[in-house]
Protein backbone atom coordinates (compact mmCIF):
# COMPACT_ATOMS: atom_id res chain seq x y z
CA UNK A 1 58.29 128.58 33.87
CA UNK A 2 56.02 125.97 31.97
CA UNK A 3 58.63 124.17 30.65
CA UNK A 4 59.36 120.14 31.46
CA UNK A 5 63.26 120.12 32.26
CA UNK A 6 62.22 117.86 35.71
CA UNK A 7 60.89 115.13 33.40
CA UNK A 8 64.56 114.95 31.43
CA UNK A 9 67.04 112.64 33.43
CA UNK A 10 69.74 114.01 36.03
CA UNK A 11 72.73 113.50 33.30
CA UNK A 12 72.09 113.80 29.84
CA UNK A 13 74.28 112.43 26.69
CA UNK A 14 74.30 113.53 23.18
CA UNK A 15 71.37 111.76 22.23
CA UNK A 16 69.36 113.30 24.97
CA UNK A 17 70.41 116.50 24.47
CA UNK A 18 69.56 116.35 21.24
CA UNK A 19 66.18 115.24 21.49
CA UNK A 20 65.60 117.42 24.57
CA UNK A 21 67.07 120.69 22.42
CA UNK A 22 65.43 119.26 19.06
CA UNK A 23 68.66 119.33 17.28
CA UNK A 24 70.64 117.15 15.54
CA UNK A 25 73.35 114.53 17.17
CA UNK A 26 76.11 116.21 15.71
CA UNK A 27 74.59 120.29 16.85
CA UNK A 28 74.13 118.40 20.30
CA UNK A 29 77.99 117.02 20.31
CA UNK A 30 79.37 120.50 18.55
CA UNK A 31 77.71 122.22 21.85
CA UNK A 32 79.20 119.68 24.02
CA UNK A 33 82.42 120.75 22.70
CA UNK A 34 81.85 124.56 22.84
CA UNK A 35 83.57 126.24 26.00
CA UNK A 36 80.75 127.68 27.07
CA UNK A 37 78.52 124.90 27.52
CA UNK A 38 78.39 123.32 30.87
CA UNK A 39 80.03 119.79 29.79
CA UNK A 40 80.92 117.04 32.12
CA UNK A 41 83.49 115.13 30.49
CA UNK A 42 84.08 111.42 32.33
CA UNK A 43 87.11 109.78 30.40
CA UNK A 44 85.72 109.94 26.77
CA UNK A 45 82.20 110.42 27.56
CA UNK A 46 80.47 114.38 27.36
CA UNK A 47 77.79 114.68 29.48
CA UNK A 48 75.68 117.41 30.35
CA UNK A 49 73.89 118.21 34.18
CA UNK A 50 70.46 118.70 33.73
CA UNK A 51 70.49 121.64 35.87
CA UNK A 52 73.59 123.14 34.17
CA UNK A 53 71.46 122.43 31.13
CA UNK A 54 68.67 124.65 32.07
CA UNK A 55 70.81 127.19 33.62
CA UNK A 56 72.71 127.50 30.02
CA UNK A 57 69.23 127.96 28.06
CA UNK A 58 68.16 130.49 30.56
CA UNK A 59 71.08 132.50 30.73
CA UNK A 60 71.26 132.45 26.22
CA UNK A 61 67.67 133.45 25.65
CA UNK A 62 67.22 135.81 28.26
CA UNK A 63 65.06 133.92 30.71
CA UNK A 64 62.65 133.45 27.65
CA UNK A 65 60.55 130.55 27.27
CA UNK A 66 61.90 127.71 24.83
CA UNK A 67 59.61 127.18 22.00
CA UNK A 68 58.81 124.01 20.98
């Protein structure tokens, strides 16, 4: 895997997860609030574990490489 998910931080917020997904703010908080996604929510705050994070992509495009 050739991808750089070790350089994103531990915990990521909206604004990371945007940037890290190359999506909008509002894509990255409509998959924070999507079942499925591996949220951490600490009192108002949606967070996502890196490692969760890669997991997700991993297991929704097959083990296939992110483009980007």
């Amino acid at each position: 895997m050739n991808n750089n998910y070790e350089n994103l931080p531990a915990v990521l917020n909206a604004n990371q997860l945007a940037t890290a997904l190359g999506i909008s703010r509002a894509g990255a908080y409509q998959l924070l609030n999507t079942e499925s996604f591996p949220t951490l929510r600490i009192g108002k705050r949606l967070l996502v574990p890196r490692d969760k994070l890669v997991e997700w992509i991993e297991q929704n495009t097959g083990g296939g490489h992110v483009g980007g």
